[in-house]
N, C-alpha and C. Protein backbone atom coordinates (compact mmCIF):
# COMPACT_ATOMS: atom_id res chain seq x y z
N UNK A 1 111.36 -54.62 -175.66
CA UNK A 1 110.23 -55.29 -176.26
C UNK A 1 109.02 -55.08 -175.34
N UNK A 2 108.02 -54.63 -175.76
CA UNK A 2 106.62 -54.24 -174.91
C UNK A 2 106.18 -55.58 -174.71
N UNK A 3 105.69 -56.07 -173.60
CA UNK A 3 105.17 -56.93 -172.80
C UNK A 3 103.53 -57.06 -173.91
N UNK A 4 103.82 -58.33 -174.13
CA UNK A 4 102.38 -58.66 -175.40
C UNK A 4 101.46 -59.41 -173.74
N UNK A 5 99.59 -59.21 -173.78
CA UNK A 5 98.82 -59.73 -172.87
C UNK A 5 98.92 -61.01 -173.32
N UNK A 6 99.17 -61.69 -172.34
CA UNK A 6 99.23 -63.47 -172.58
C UNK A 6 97.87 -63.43 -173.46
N UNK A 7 98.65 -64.85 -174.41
CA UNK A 7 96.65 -65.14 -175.30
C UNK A 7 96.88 -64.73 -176.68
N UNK A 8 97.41 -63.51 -176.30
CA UNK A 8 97.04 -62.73 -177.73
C UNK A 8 97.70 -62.84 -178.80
N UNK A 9 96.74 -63.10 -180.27
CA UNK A 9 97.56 -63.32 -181.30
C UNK A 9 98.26 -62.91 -181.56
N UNK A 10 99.23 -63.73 -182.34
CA UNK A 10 100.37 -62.34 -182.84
C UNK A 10 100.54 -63.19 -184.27
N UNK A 11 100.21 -62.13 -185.50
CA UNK A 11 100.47 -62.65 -186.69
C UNK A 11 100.97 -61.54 -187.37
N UNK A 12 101.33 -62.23 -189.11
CA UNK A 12 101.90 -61.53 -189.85
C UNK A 12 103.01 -60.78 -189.61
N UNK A 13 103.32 -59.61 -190.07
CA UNK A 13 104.75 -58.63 -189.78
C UNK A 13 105.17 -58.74 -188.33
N UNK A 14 103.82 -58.28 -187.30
CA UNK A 14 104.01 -58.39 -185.79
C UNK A 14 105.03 -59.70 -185.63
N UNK A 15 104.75 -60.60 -185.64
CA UNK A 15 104.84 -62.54 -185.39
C UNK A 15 106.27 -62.06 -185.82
N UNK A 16 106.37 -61.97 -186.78
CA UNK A 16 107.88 -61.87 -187.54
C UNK A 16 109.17 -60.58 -187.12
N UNK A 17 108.58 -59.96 -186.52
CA UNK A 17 109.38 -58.97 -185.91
C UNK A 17 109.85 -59.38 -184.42
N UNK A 18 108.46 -60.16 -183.53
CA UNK A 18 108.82 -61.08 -182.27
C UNK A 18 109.80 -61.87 -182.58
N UNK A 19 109.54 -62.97 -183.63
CA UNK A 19 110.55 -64.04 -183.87
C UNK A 19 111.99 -63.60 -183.99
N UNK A 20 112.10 -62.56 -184.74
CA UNK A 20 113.75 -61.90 -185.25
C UNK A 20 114.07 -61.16 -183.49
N UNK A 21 113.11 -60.60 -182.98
CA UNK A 21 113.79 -59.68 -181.60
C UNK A 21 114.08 -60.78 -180.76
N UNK A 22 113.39 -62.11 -180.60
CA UNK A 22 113.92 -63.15 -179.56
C UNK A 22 114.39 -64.11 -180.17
N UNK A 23 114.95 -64.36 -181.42
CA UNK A 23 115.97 -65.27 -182.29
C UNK A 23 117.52 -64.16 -181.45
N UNK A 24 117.18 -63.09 -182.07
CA UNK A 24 118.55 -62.05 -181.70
C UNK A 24 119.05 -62.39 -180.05
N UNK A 25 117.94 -61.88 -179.22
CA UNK A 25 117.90 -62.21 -178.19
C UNK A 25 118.43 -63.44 -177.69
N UNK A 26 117.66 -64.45 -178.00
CA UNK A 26 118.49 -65.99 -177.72
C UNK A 26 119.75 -65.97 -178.11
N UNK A 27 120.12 -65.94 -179.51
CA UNK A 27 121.50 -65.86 -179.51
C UNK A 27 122.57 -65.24 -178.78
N UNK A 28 121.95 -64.03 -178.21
CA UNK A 28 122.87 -63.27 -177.48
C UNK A 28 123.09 -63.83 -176.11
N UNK A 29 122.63 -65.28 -175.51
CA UNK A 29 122.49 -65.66 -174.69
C UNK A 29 121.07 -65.37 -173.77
N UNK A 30 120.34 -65.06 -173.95
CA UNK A 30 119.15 -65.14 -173.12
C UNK A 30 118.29 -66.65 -173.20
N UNK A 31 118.33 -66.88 -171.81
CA UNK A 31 117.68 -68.16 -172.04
C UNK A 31 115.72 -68.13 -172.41
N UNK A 32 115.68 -68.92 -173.02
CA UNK A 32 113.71 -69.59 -173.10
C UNK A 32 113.17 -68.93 -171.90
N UNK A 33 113.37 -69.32 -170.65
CA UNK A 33 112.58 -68.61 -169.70
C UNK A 33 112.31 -67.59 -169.45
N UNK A 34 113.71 -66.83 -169.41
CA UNK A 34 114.34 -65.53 -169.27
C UNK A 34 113.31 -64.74 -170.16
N UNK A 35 113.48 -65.42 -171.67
CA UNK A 35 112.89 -64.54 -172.72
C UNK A 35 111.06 -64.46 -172.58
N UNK A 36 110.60 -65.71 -172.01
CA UNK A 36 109.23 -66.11 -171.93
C UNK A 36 108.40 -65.12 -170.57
N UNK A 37 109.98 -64.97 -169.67
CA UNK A 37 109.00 -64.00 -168.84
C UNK A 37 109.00 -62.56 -169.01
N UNK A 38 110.33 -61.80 -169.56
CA UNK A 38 110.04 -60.54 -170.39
C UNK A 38 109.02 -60.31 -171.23
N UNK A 39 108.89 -61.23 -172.31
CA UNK A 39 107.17 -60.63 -172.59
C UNK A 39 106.31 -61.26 -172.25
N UNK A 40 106.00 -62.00 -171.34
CA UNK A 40 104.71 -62.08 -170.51
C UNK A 40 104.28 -63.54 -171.22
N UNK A 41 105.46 -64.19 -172.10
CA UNK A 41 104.62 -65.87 -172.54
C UNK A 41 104.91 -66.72 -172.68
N UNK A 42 104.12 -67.59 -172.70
CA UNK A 42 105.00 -68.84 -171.83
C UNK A 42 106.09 -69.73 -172.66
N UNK A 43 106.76 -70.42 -171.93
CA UNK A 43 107.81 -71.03 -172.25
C UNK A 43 107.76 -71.89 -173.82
N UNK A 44 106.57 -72.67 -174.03
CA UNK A 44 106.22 -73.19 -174.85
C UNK A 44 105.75 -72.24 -176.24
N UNK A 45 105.54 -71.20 -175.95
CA UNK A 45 105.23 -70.03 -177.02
C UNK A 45 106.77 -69.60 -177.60
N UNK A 46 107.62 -69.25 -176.89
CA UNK A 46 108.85 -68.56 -176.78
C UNK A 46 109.52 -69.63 -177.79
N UNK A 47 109.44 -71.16 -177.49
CA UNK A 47 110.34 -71.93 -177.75
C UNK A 47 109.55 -72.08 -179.41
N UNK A 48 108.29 -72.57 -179.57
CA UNK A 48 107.83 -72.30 -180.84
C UNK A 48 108.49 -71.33 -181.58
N UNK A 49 108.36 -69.97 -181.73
CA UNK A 49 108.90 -68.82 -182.16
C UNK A 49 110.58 -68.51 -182.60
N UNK A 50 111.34 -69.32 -181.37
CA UNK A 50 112.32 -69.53 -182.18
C UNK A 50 112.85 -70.50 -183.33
N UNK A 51 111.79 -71.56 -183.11
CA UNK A 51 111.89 -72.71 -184.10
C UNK A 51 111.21 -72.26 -185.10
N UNK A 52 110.67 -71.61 -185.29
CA UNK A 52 110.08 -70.63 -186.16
C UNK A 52 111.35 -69.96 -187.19
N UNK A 53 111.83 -69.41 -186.46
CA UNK A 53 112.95 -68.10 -186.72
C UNK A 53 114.02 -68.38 -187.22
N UNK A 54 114.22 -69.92 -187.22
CA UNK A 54 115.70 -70.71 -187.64
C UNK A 54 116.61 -70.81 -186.58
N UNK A 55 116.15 -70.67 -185.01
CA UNK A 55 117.19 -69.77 -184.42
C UNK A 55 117.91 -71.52 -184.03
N UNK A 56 118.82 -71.74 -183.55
CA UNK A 56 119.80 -73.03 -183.21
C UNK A 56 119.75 -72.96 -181.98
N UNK A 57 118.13 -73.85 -181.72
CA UNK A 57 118.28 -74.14 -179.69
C UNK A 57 119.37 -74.91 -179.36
N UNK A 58 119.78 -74.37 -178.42
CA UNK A 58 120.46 -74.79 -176.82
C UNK A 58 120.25 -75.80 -175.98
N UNK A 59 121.48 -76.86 -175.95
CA UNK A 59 120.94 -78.01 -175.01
C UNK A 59 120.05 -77.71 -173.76
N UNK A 60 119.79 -78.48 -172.71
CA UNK A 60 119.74 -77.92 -171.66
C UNK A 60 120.62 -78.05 -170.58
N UNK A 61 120.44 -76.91 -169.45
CA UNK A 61 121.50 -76.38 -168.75
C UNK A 61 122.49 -75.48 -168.97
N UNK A 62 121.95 -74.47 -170.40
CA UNK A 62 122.89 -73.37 -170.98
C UNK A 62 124.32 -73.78 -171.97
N UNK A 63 125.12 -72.91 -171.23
CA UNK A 63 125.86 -73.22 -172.50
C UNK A 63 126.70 -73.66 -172.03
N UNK A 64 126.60 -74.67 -172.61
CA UNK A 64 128.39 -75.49 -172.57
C UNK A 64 129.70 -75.76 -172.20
N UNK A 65 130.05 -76.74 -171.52
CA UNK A 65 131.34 -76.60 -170.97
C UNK A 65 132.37 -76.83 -171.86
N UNK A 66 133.88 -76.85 -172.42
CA UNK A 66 134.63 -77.48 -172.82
C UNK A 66 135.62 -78.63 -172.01
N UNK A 67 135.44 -79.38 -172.11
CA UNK A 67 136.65 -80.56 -170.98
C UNK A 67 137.76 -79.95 -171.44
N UNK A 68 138.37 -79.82 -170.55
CA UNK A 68 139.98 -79.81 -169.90
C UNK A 68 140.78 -80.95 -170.47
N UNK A 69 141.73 -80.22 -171.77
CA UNK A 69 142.14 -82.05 -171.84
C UNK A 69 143.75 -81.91 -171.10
């Protein structure tokens, strides 16, 4: 994914092609940050975009333990 200049709009097809490459992305395990500093924006942009996308955020602290029963 090409590094977008912080700021800059991103609409229509563009917007929607971000959302699906870091919905995919998240799911595959990449965290919010992770993903926010590969293209250059910030955390609060990143996290919009997947709520956008339908994508199913992640508690925090990653993923999940199962207890030991």
């Amino acid at each position: 994914m090409a590094e977008l200049k912080k700021g800059t709009r991103v609409t229509g097809g563009e917007r929607d092609r971000l959302a699906a490459d870091l919905k995919r992305k998240y799911d595959g395990g990449e965290s919010i940050r992770a993903l926010a500093s590969s293209t250059g924006r910030s955390y609060g942009f990143v996290h919009r975009m997947l709520s956008e996308s339908g994508a199913s955020l992640r508690g925090r602290g990653g993923a999940t333990r199962r207890k030991h029963s």
